[in-house]
C-alpha atoms as a PDB file:
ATOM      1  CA  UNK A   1     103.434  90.286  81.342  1.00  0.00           C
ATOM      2  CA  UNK A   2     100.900  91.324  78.681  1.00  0.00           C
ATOM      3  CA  UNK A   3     102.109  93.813  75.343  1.00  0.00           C
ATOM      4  CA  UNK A   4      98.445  95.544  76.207  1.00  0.00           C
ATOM      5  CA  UNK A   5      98.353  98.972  76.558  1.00  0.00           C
ATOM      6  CA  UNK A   6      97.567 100.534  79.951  1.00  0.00           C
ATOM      7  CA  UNK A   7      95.644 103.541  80.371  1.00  0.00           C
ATOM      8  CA  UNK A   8      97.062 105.703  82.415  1.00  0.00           C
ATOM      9  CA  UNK A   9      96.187 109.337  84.293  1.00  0.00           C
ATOM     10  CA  UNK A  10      97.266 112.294  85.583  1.00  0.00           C
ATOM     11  CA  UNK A  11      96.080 113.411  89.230  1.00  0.00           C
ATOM     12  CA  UNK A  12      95.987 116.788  90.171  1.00  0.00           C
ATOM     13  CA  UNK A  13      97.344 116.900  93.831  1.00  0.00           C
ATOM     14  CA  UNK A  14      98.282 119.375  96.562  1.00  0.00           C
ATOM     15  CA  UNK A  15     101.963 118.085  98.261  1.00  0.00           C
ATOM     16  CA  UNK A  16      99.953 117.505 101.098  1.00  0.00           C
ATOM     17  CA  UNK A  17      97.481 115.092  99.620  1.00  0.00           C
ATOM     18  CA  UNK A  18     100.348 112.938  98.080  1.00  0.00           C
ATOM     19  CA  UNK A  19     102.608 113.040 101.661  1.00  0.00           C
ATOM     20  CA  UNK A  20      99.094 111.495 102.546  1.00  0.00           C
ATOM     21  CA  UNK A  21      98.589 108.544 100.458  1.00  0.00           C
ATOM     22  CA  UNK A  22     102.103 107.685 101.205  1.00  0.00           C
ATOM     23  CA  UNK A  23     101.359 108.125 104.653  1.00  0.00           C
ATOM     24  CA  UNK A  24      98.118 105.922 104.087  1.00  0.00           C
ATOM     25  CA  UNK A  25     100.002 103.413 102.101  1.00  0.00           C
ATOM     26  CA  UNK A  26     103.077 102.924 104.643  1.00  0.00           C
ATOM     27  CA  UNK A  27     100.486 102.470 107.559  1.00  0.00           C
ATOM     28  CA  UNK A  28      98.511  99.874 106.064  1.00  0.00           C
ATOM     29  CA  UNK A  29     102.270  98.176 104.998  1.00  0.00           C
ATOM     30  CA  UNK A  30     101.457  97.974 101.734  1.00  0.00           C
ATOM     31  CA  UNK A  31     103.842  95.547 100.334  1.00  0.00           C
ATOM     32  CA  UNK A  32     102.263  94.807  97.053  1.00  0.00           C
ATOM     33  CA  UNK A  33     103.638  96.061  93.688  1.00  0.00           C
ATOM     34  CA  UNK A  34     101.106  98.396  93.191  1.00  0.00           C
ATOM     35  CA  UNK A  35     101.539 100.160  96.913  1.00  0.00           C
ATOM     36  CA  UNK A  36     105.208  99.836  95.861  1.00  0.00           C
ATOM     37  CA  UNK A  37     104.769 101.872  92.604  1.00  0.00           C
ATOM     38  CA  UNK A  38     102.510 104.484  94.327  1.00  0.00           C
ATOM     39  CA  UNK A  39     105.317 104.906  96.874  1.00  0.00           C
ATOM     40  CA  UNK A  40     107.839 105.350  94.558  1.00  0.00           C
ATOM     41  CA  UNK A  41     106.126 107.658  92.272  1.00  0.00           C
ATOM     42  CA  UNK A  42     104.866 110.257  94.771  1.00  0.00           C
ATOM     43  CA  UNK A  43     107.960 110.144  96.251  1.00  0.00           C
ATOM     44  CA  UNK A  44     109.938 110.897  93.585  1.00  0.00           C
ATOM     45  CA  UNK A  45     107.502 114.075  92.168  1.00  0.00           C
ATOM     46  CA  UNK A  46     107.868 115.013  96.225  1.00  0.00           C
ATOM     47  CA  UNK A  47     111.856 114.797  96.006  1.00  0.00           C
ATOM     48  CA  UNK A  48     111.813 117.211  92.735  1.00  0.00           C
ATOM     49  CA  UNK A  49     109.524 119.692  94.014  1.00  0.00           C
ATOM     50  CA  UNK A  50     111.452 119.748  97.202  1.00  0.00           C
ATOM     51  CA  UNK A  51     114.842 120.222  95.591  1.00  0.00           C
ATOM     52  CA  UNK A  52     113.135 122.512  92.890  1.00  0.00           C
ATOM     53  CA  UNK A  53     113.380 120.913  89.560  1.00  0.00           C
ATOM     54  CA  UNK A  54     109.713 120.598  89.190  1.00  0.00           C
ATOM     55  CA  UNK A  55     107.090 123.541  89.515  1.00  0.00           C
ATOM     56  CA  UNK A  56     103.408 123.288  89.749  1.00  0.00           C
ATOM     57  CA  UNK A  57     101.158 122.079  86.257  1.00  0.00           C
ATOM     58  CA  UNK A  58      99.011 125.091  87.530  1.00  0.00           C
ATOM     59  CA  UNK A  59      98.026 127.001  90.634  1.00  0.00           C
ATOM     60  CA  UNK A  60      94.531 126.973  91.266  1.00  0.00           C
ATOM     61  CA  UNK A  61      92.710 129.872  92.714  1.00  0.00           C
ATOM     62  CA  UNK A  62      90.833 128.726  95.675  1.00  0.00           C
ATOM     63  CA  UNK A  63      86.799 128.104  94.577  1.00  0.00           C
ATOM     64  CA  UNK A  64      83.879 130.100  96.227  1.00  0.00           C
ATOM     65  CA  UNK A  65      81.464 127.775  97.646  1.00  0.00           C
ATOM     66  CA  UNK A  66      78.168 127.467  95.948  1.00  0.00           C
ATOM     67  CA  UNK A  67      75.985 128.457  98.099  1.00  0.00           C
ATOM     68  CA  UNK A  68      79.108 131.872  98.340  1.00  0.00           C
ATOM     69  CA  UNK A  69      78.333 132.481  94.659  1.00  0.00           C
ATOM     70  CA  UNK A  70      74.410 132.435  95.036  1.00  0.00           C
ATOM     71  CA  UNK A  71      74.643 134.995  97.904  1.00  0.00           C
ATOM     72  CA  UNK A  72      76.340 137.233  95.643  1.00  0.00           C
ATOM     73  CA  UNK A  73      72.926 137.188  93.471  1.00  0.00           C
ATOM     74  CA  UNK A  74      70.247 137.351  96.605  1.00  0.00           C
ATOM     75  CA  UNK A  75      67.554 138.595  94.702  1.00  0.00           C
ATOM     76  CA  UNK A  76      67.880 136.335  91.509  1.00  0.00           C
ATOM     77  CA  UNK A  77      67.584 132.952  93.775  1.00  0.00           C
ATOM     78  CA  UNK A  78      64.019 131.575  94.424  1.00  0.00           C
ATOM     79  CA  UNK A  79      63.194 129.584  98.134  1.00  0.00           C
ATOM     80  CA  UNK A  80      63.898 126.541  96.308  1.00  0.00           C
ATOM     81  CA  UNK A  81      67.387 127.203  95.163  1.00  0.00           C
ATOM     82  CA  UNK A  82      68.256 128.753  98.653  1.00  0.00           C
ATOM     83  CA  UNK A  83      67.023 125.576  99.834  1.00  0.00           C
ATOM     84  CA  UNK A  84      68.965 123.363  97.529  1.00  0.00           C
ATOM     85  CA  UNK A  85      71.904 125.847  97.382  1.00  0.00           C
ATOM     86  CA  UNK A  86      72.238 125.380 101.371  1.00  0.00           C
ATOM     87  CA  UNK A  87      71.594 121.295 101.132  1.00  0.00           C
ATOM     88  CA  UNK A  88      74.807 121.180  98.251  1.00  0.00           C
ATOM     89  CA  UNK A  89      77.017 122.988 100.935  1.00  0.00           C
ATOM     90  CA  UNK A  90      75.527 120.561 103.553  1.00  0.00           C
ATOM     91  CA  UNK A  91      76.369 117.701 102.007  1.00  0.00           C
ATOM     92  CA  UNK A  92      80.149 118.674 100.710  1.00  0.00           C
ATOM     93  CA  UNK A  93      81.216 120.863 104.490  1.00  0.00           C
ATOM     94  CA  UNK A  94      78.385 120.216 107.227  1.00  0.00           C
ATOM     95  CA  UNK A  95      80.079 121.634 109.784  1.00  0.00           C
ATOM     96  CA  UNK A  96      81.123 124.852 107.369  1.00  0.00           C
ATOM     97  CA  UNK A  97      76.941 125.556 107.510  1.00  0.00           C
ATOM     98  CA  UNK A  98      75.482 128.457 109.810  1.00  0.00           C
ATOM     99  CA  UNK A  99      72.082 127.479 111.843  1.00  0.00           C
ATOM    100  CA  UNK A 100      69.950 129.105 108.778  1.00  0.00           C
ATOM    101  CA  UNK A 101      71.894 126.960 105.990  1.00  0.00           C
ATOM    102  CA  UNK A 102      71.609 123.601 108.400  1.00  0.00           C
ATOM    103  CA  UNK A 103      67.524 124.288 108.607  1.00  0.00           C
ATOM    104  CA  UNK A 104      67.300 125.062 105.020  1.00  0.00           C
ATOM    105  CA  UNK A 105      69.456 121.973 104.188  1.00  0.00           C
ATOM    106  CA  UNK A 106      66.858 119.975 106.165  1.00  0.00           C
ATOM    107  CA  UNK A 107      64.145 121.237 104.309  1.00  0.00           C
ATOM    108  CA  UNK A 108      65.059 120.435 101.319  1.00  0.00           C
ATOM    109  CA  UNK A 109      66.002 117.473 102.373  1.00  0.00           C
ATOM    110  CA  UNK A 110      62.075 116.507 103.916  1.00  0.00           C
ATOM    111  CA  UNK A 111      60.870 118.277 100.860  1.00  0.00           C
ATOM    112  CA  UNK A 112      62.829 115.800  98.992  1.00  0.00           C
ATOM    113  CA  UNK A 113      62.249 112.712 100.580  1.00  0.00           C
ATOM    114  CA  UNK A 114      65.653 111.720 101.641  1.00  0.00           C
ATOM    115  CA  UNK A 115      65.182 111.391 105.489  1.00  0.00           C
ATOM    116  CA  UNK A 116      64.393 108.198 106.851  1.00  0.00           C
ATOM    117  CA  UNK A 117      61.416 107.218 108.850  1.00  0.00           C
ATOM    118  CA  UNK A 118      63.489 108.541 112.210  1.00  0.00           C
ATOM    119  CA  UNK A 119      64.697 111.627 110.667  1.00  0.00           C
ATOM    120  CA  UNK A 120      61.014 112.663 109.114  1.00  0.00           C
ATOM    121  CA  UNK A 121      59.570 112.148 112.305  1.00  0.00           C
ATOM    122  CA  UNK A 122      63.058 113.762 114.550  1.00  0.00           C
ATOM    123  CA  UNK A 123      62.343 116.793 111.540  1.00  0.00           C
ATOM    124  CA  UNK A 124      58.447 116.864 112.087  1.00  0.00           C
ATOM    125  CA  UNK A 125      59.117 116.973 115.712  1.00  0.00           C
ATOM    126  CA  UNK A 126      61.359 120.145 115.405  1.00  0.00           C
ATOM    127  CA  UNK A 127      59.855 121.992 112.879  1.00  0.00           C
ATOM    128  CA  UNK A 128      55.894 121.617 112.193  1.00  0.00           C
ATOM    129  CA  UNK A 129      54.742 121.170 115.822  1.00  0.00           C
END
Protein backbone atom coordinates (compact mmCIF):
# COMPACT_ATOMS: atom_id res chain seq x y z
CA UNK A 1 0.00 0.00 0.00
CA UNK A 2 1.44 3.43 -0.87
CA UNK A 3 2.47 6.24 2.27
CA UNK A 4 0.74 8.84 -0.45
CA UNK A 5 -1.68 10.99 0.73
CA UNK A 6 -5.30 10.63 -0.44
CA UNK A 7 -7.50 13.42 -1.02
CA UNK A 8 -10.46 13.04 0.38
CA UNK A 9 -14.19 14.92 0.46
CA UNK A 10 -17.06 15.64 2.14
CA UNK A 11 -20.59 15.06 0.37
CA UNK A 12 -23.44 16.87 1.33
CA UNK A 13 -26.37 14.29 1.32
CA UNK A 14 -30.06 14.00 2.20
CA UNK A 15 -30.60 10.32 4.27
CA UNK A 16 -32.43 9.46 1.38
CA UNK A 17 -29.75 9.92 -1.21
CA UNK A 18 -27.22 7.82 0.89
CA UNK A 19 -30.09 4.80 1.67
CA UNK A 20 -29.78 5.13 -2.24
CA UNK A 21 -26.30 4.53 -3.16
CA UNK A 22 -26.37 1.73 -0.75
CA UNK A 23 -29.33 0.57 -2.36
CA UNK A 24 -27.48 1.09 -5.82
CA UNK A 25 -24.37 -0.51 -4.56
CA UNK A 26 -26.07 -3.79 -2.97
CA UNK A 27 -28.04 -4.30 -6.33
CA UNK A 28 -25.23 -4.21 -8.56
CA UNK A 29 -23.36 -6.73 -5.68
CA UNK A 30 -20.69 -4.70 -5.37
CA UNK A 31 -18.09 -6.81 -3.84
CA UNK A 32 -15.06 -4.74 -4.40
CA UNK A 33 -13.24 -2.83 -1.61
CA UNK A 34 -14.30 0.32 -2.67
CA UNK A 35 -18.30 -0.71 -2.83
CA UNK A 36 -17.31 -2.28 0.53
CA UNK A 37 -16.05 1.04 2.05
CA UNK A 38 -19.01 3.04 0.59
CA UNK A 39 -21.28 0.51 2.31
CA UNK A 40 -19.78 0.73 5.41
CA UNK A 41 -19.43 4.38 5.63
CA UNK A 42 -23.00 5.44 4.77
CA UNK A 43 -24.10 2.97 6.88
CA UNK A 44 -22.52 3.86 9.75
CA UNK A 45 -23.39 8.00 9.41
CA UNK A 46 -27.14 6.28 8.76
CA UNK A 47 -26.87 4.18 12.15
CA UNK A 48 -25.83 7.55 14.16
CA UNK A 49 -28.37 9.72 12.78
CA UNK A 50 -30.90 7.06 13.39
CA UNK A 51 -29.97 6.47 17.01
CA UNK A 52 -29.29 10.32 17.37
CA UNK A 53 -25.70 10.90 18.04
CA UNK A 54 -25.18 12.80 14.90
CA UNK A 55 -27.26 15.95 13.73
CA UNK A 56 -27.25 17.57 10.41
CA UNK A 57 -23.76 19.80 9.16
CA UNK A 58 -26.62 22.24 8.11
CA UNK A 59 -30.23 22.38 7.01
CA UNK A 60 -30.67 23.84 3.80
CA UNK A 61 -33.60 25.95 2.93
CA UNK A 62 -35.18 24.59 -0.12
CA UNK A 63 -33.90 26.85 -3.45
CA UNK A 64 -36.41 28.83 -5.69
CA UNK A 65 -36.04 27.77 -9.16
CA UNK A 66 -34.50 30.19 -11.53
CA UNK A 67 -36.78 30.84 -13.71
CA UNK A 68 -39.13 31.37 -9.76
CA UNK A 69 -36.64 34.13 -8.95
CA UNK A 70 -36.87 35.94 -12.45
CA UNK A 71 -40.71 36.00 -12.17
CA UNK A 72 -40.37 37.82 -9.08
CA UNK A 73 -38.62 40.72 -11.29
CA UNK A 74 -41.15 40.55 -14.56
CA UNK A 75 -40.42 43.80 -15.73
CA UNK A 76 -36.52 43.82 -15.29
CA UNK A 77 -36.16 40.51 -17.65
CA UNK A 78 -35.77 41.10 -21.46
CA UNK A 79 -37.41 38.22 -24.20
CA UNK A 80 -34.08 36.80 -24.21
CA UNK A 81 -33.63 36.03 -20.58
CA UNK A 82 -37.33 34.76 -20.38
CA UNK A 83 -36.25 32.65 -23.10
CA UNK A 84 -33.08 31.39 -21.56
CA UNK A 85 -34.55 31.60 -18.01
CA UNK A 86 -37.36 28.99 -19.23
CA UNK A 87 -34.61 26.72 -21.34
CA UNK A 88 -32.32 26.51 -17.68
CA UNK A 89 -35.56 25.14 -15.96
CA UNK A 90 -36.06 22.90 -19.08
CA UNK A 91 -33.07 21.37 -18.99
CA UNK A 92 -32.70 20.75 -14.94
CA UNK A 93 -37.03 19.64 -14.41
CA UNK A 94 -38.73 19.22 -17.99
CA UNK A 95 -41.63 17.93 -16.82
CA UNK A 96 -41.77 20.82 -13.84
CA UNK A 97 -42.29 23.39 -17.18
CA UNK A 98 -45.89 24.86 -18.03
CA UNK A 99 -46.83 24.89 -22.00
CA UNK A 100 -45.45 28.72 -22.15
CA UNK A 101 -41.95 27.76 -20.42
CA UNK A 102 -41.71 24.38 -22.81
CA UNK A 103 -42.27 26.85 -26.09
CA UNK A 104 -39.96 29.40 -24.79
CA UNK A 105 -37.40 26.66 -23.91
CA UNK A 106 -37.66 25.62 -27.58
CA UNK A 107 -36.98 28.86 -28.78
CA UNK A 108 -34.16 29.45 -27.33
CA UNK A 109 -33.13 26.42 -28.06
CA UNK A 110 -33.69 26.99 -32.31
CA UNK A 111 -32.42 30.43 -31.62
CA UNK A 112 -29.42 28.75 -30.31
CA UNK A 113 -28.72 26.14 -32.57
CA UNK A 114 -28.95 23.15 -30.42
CA UNK A 115 -31.73 21.12 -32.23
CA UNK A 116 -30.78 18.67 -34.63
CA UNK A 117 -31.70 18.50 -38.23
CA UNK A 118 -35.17 16.52 -37.04
CA UNK A 119 -35.91 18.77 -34.26
CA UNK A 120 -35.32 22.21 -36.48
CA UNK A 121 -37.47 20.91 -38.98
CA UNK A 122 -40.26 18.98 -36.10
CA UNK A 123 -39.81 22.98 -34.49
CA UNK A 124 -40.25 24.76 -37.97
CA UNK A 125 -43.15 22.56 -38.56
CA UNK A 126 -44.92 23.67 -35.27
CA UNK A 127 -44.10 27.03 -34.98
CA UNK A 128 -43.29 29.21 -38.29
CA UNK A 129 -45.83 27.58 -40.65
Amino acid sequence: MSDAAVAKYRPVLTMLEMQYLISLINMAQDGTETGKTIKYKFGKIMFSVDAGVASPAYVANPRQSVLARLEDIPSSLTPEQKREAAYIKYKGTPTECTNEEVMLARTYMYSHNMFSDEERAQYESDYLE
